[in-house]
Protein backbone atom coordinates (compact mmCIF):
# COMPACT_ATOMS: atom_id res chain seq x y z
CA UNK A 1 13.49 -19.01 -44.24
CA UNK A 2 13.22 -15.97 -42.97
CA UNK A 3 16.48 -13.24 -43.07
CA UNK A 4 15.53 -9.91 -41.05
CA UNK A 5 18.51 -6.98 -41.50
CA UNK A 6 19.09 -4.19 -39.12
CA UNK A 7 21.15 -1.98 -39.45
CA UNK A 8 22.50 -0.21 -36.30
CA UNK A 9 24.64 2.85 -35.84
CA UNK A 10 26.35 3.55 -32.78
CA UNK A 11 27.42 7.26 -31.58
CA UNK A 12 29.91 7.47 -28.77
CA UNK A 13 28.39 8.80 -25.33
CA UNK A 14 27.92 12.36 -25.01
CA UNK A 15 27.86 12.84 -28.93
CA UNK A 16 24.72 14.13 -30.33
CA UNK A 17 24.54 14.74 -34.00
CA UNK A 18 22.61 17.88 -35.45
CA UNK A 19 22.03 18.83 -38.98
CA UNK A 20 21.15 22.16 -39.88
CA UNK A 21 18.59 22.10 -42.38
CA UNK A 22 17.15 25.04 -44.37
CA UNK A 23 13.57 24.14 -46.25
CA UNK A 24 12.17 27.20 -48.96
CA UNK A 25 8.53 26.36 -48.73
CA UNK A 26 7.07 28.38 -51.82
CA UNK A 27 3.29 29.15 -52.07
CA UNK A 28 1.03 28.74 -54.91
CA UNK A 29 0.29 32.28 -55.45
CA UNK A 30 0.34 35.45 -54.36
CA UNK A 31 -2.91 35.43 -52.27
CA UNK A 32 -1.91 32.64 -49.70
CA UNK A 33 -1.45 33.67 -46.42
CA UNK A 34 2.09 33.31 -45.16
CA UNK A 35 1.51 33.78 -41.75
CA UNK A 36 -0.77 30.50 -41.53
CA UNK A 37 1.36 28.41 -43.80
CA UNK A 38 4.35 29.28 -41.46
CA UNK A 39 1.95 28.09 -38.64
CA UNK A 40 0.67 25.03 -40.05
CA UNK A 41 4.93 23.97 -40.78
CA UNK A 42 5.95 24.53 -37.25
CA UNK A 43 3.09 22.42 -36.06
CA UNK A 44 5.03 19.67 -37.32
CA UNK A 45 6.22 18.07 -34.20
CA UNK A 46 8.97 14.95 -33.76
CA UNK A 47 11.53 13.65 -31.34
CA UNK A 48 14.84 15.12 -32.47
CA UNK A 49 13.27 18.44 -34.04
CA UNK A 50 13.60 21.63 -33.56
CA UNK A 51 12.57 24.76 -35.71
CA UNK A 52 14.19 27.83 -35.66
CA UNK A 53 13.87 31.38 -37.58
CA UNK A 54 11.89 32.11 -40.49
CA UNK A 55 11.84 35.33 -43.19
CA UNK A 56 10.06 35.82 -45.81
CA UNK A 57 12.15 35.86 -49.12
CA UNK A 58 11.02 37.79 -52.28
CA UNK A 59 10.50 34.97 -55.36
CA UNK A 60 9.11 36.97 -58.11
CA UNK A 61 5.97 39.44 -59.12
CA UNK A 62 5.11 39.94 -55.72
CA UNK A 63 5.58 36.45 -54.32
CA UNK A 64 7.75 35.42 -51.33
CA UNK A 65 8.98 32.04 -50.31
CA UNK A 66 9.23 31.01 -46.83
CA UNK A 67 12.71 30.22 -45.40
CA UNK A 68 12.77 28.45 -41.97
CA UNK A 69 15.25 26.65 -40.33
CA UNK A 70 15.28 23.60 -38.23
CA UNK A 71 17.94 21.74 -36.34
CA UNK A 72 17.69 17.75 -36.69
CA UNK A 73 19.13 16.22 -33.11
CA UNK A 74 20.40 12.60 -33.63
CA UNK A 75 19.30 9.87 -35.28
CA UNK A 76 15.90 9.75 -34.01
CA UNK A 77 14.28 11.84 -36.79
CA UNK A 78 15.75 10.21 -39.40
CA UNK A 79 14.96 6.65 -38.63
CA UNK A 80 11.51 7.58 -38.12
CA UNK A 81 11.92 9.53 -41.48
CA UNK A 82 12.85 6.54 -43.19
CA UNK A 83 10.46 4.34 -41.76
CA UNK A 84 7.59 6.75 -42.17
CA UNK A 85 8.23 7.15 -46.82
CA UNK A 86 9.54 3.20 -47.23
């Protein structure tokens, strides 16, 4: 016997759920370019996302971290999330 589970969650109409999250992408060392690693993170593309501003954050010795923000609208993103890494 097979026993399928689904798990459905229901938002009332005209509610739309967004999460603000924050990711510090950190480079290996001081030579990479930041410029092209902030490129090759926005070409990320889903349903439900939508990047934001970016600065460059001193780490240490020279070294900066990149900051960028993205808003997560829905549920879309994260099903596919969670479907994509189980």
């Amino acid at each position: 016997m097979n026993i399928i589970f689904l798990n459905f969650s229901f938002v009332e109409p005209g509610t739309i759920a967004k999460s603000n999250v924050i990711l510090d992408v950190k480079p290996w060392d001081d030579e990479t370019n930041m410029a092209d690693l902030e490129a090759a993170v926005r070409t990320i593309q889903m349903d439900g996302l939508v990047w934001g501003v970016s600065k460059l954050v001193p780490l240490a010795y020279g070294i900066k971290k990149l900051q960028i923000v993205c808003v997560v609208e829905g549920n879309l993103l994260q099903l596919y999330l969670y479907s994509l890494y189980s």
